[in-house]
Protein backbone atom coordinates (compact mmCIF):
# COMPACT_ATOMS: atom_id res chain seq x y z
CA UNK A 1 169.28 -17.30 57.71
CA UNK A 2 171.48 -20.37 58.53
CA UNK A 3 173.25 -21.00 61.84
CA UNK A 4 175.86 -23.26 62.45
CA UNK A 5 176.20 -25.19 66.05
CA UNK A 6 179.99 -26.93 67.13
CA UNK A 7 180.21 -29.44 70.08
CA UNK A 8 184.39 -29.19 70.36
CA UNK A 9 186.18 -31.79 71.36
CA UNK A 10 190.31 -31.89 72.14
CA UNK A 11 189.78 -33.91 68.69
CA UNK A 12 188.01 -34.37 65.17
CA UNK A 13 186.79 -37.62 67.07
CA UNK A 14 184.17 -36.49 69.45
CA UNK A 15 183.29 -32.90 67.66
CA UNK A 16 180.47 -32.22 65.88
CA UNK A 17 179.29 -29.70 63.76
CA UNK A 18 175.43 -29.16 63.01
CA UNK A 19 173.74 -26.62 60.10
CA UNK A 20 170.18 -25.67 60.76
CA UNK A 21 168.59 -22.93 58.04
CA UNK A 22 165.67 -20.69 59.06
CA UNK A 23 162.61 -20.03 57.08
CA UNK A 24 159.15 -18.01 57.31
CA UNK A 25 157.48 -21.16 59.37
CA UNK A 26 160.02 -23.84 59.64
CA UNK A 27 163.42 -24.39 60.68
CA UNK A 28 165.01 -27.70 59.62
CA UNK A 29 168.29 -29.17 60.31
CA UNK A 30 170.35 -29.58 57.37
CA UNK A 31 173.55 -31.35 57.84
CA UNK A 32 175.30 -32.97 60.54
CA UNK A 33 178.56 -34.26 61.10
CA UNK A 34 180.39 -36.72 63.74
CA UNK A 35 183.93 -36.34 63.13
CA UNK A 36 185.12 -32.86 61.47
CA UNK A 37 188.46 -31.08 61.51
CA UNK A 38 188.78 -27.26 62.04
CA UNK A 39 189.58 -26.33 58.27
CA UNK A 40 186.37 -28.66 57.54
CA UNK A 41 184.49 -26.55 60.22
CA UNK A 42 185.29 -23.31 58.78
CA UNK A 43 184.45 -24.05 55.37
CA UNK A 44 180.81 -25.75 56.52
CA UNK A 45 180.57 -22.66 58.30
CA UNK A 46 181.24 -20.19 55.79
CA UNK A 47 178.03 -17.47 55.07
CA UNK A 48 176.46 -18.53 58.59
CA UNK A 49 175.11 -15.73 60.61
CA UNK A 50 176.19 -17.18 63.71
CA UNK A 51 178.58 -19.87 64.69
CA UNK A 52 177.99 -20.83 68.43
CA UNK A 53 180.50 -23.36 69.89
CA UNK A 54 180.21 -24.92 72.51
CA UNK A 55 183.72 -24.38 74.43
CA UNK A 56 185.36 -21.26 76.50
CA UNK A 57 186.79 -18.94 73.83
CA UNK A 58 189.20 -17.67 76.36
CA UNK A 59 190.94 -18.09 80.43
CA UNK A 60 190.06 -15.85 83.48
CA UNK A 61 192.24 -13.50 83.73
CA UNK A 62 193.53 -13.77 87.33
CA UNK A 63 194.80 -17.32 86.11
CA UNK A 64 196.50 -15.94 83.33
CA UNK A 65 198.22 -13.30 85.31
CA UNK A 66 198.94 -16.20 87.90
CA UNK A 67 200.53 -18.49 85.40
CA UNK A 68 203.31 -15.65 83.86
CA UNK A 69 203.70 -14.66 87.68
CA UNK A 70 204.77 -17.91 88.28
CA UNK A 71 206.64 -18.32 84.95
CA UNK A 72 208.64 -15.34 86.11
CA UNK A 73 209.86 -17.54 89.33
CA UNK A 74 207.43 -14.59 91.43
CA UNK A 75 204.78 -15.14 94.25
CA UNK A 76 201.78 -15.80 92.30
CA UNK A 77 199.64 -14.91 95.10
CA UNK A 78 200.36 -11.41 95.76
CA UNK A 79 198.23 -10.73 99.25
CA UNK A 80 195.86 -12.96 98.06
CA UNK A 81 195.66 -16.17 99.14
CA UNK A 82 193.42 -19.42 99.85
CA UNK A 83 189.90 -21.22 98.62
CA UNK A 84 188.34 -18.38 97.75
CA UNK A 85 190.96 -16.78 95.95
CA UNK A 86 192.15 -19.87 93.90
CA UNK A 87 188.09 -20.20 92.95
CA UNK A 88 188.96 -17.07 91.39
CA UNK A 89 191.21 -18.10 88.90
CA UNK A 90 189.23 -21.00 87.85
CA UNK A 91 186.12 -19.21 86.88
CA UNK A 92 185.87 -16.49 84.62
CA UNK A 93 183.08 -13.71 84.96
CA UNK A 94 180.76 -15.68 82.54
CA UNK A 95 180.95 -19.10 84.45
CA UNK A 96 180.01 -17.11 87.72
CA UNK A 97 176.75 -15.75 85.59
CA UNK A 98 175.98 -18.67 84.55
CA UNK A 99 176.27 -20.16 88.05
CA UNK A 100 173.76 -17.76 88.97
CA UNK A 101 171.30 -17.80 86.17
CA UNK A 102 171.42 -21.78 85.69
CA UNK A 103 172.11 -23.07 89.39
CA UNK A 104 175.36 -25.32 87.57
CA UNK A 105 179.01 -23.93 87.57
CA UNK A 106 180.20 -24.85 83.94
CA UNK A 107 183.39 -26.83 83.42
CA UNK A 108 186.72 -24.41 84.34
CA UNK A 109 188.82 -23.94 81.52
CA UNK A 110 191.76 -23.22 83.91
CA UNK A 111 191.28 -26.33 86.26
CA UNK A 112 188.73 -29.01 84.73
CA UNK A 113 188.59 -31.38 81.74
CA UNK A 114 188.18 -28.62 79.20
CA UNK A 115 191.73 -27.07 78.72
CA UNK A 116 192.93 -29.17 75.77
CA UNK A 117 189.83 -28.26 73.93
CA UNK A 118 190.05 -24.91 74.72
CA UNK A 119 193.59 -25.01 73.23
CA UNK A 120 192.04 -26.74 70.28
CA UNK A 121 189.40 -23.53 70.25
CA UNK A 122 191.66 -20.74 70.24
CA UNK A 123 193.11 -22.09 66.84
CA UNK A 124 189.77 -22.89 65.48
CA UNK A 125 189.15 -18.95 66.35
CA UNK A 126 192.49 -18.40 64.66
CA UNK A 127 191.22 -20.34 61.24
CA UNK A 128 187.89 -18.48 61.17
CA UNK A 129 189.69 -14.84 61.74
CA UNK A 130 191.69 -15.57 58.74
CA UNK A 131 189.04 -16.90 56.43
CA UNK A 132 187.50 -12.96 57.10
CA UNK A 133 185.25 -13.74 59.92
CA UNK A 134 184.38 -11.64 62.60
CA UNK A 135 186.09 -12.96 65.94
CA UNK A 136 185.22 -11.28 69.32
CA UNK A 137 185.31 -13.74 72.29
CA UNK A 138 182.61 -11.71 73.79
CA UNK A 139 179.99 -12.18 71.10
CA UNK A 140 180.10 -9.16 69.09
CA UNK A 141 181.14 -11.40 65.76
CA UNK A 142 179.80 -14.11 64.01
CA UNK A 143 181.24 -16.67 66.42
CA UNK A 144 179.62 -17.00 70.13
CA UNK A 145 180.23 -19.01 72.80
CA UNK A 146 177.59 -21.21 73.69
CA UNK A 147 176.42 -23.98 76.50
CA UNK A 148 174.08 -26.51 75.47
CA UNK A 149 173.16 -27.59 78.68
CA UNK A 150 172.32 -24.62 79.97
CA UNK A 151 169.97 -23.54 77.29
CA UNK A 152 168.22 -26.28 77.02
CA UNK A 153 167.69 -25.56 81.16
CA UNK A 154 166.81 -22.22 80.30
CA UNK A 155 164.56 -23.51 77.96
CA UNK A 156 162.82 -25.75 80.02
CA UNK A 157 164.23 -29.12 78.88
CA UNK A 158 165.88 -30.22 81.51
CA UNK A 159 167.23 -33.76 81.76
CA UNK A 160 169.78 -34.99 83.19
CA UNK A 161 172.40 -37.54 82.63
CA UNK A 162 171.63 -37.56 78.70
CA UNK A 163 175.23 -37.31 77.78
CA UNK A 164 176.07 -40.60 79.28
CA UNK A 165 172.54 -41.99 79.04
CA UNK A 166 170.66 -43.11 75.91
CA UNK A 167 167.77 -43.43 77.67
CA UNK A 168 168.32 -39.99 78.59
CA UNK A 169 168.67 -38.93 75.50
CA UNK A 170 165.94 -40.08 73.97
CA UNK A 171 164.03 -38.29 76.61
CA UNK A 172 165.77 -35.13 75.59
CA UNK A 173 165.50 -35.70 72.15
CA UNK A 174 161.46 -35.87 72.44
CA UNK A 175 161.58 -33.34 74.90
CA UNK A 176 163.14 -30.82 72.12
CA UNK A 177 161.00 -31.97 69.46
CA UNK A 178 158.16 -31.21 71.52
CA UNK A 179 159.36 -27.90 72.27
CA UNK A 180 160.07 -26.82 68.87
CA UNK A 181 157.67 -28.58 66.42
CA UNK A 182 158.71 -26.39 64.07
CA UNK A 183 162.11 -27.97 63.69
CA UNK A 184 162.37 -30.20 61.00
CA UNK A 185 165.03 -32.59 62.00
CA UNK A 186 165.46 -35.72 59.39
CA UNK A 187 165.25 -39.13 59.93
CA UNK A 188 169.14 -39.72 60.14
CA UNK A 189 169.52 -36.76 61.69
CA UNK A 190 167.74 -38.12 64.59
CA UNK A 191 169.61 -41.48 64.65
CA UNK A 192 172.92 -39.36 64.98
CA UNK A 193 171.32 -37.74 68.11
CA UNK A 194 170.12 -40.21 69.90
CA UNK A 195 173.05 -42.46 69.17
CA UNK A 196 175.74 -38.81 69.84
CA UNK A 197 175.54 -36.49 72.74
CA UNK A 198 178.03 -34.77 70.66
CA UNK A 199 175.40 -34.83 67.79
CA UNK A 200 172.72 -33.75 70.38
CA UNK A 201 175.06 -30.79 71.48
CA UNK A 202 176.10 -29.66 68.09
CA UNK A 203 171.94 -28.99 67.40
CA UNK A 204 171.38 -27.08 70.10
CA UNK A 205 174.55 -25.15 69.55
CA UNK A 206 173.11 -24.39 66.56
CA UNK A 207 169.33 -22.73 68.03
CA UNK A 208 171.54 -20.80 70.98
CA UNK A 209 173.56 -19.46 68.00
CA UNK A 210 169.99 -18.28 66.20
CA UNK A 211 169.19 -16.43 69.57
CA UNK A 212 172.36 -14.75 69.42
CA UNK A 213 171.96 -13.79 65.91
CA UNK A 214 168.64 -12.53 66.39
CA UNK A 215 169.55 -10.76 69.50
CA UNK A 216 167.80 -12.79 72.31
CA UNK A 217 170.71 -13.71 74.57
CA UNK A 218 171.82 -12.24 77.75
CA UNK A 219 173.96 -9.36 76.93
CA UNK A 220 177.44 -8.36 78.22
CA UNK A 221 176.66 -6.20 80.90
CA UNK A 222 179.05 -2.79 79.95
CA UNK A 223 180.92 -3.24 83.22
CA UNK A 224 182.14 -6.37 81.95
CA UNK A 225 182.97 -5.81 78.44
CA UNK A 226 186.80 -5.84 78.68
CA UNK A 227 186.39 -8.85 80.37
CA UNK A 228 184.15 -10.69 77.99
CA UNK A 229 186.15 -9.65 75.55
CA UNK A 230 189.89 -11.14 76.68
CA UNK A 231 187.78 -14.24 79.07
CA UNK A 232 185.02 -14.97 76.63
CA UNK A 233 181.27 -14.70 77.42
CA UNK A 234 178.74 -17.90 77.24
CA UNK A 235 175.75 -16.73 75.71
CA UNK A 236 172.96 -17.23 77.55
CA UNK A 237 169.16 -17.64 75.67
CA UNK A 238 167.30 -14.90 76.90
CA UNK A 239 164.44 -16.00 75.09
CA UNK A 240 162.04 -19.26 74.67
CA UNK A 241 162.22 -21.99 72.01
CA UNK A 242 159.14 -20.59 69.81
CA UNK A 243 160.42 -16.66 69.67
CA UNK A 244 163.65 -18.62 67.71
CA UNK A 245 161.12 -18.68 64.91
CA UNK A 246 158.66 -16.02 65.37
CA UNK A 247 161.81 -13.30 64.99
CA UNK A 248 161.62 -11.65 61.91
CA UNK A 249 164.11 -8.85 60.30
CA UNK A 250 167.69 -8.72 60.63
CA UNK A 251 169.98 -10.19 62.99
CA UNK A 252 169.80 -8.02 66.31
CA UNK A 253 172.87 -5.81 68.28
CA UNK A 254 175.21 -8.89 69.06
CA UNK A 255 177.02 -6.76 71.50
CA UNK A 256 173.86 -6.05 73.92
CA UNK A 257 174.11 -2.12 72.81
């Protein structure tokens, strides 16, 4: 099986794209790339059995709705109204679950530093639909929404600051190493992650996309499928670092069915 991570950026500069292929006792990192366009991306990608990237697939809803009310010249409040309300439309379902599982809100895609990327997503999305891959923003494809720095929290390997700190990330780096022994990660594959938080990213992109593809993420809950699927869902490892390997068989129910 090989999974592919992404760490988007607005840009080619700033996104990275890592390849990691899984075997009976080993999983080893296979390429790596600082730098790569979407049509580059795809084609890296192609045959994976799960693509995670690391970026909201899709907006809340409510802000959507807000933002053609608005358009229209109408009151985009309705009887709504204040904080509360306008926390609403900056967080979709999956950011709130996250919140709660994690402790950390994730970046809004309606109101943070993530909406040109996001833009930059949906025609990434676009590109991989019409190559013939499966597209669902909630998961139920071969691409996935993934966050990085919640898994490796969920995972245990918690340290903060290594996106701005290369003493950080070399603490994160061991950290993961040490975690997984079994993942074979070469020499100048290293270098690239200590020296690229967007390198560091794109790798553990790529393990939360082998959880998904082996079905150990938190599922959809059914209540919030038609959600997940217009707003995206960020999925969550439901599992630990060594059961990546241990899985054997098929790729599990990517829906949560």
């Amino acid at each position: 099986m090989q999974t592919v991570g992404v760490d988007l950026a607005a840009a080619p500069q700033g996104t990275a794209m890592a390849v990691i292929d899984w075997r009976d006792e080993v999983a080893e990192v296979t390429g790596l790339v600082v730098g790569i366009d979407d049509p580059d991306i795809v084609a890296a990608a192609r045959g994976a059995a799960s693509v995670g990237i690391d970026c909201a697939l899709g907006w809340p809803i409510d802000f959507v709705e807000f933002v053609t009310r608005h358009a229209r010249g109408e009151p985009p409040c309705g009887p709504d109204s204040g904080l509360e309300w306008r926390r609403r439309l900056a967080y979709r379902y999956t950011d709130r679950v996250v919140r709660e599982r994690t402790g950390r809100w994730p970046l809004s895609v309606a109101t943070d530093r993530l909406g040109l990327t996001a833009m930059r997503c949906a025609e990434l999305a676009a590109l991989f639909a019409a190559s013939g891959v499966a597209v669902d923003r909630s998961g139920a494809g071969v691409l996935v929404e993934v966050y990085p720095a919640a898994a490796l929290r969920l995972w245990g390997i918690a340290v903060p600051s290594y996106k701005v700190d290369p003493v950080a990330r070399r603490a994160a780096v061991a950290a993961l190493t040490a975690a997984a022994p079994w993942l074979r990660i070469p020499r100048a594959v290293e270098t690239d992650m200590l020296r690229s938080a967007d390198a560091f990213d794109a790798v553990v992109a790529a393990l939360n996309a082998r959880a998904h593809a082996i079905g150990a993420t938190i599922p959809v809950p059914p209540a919030a499928a038609h959600l997940a699927r217009v707003e995206g869902w960020i999925a969550l490892p439901g599992s630990s670092l060594t059961e990546l390997l241990d899985a054997r068989g098929t790729p599990g129910d990517r829906d949560g069915r």
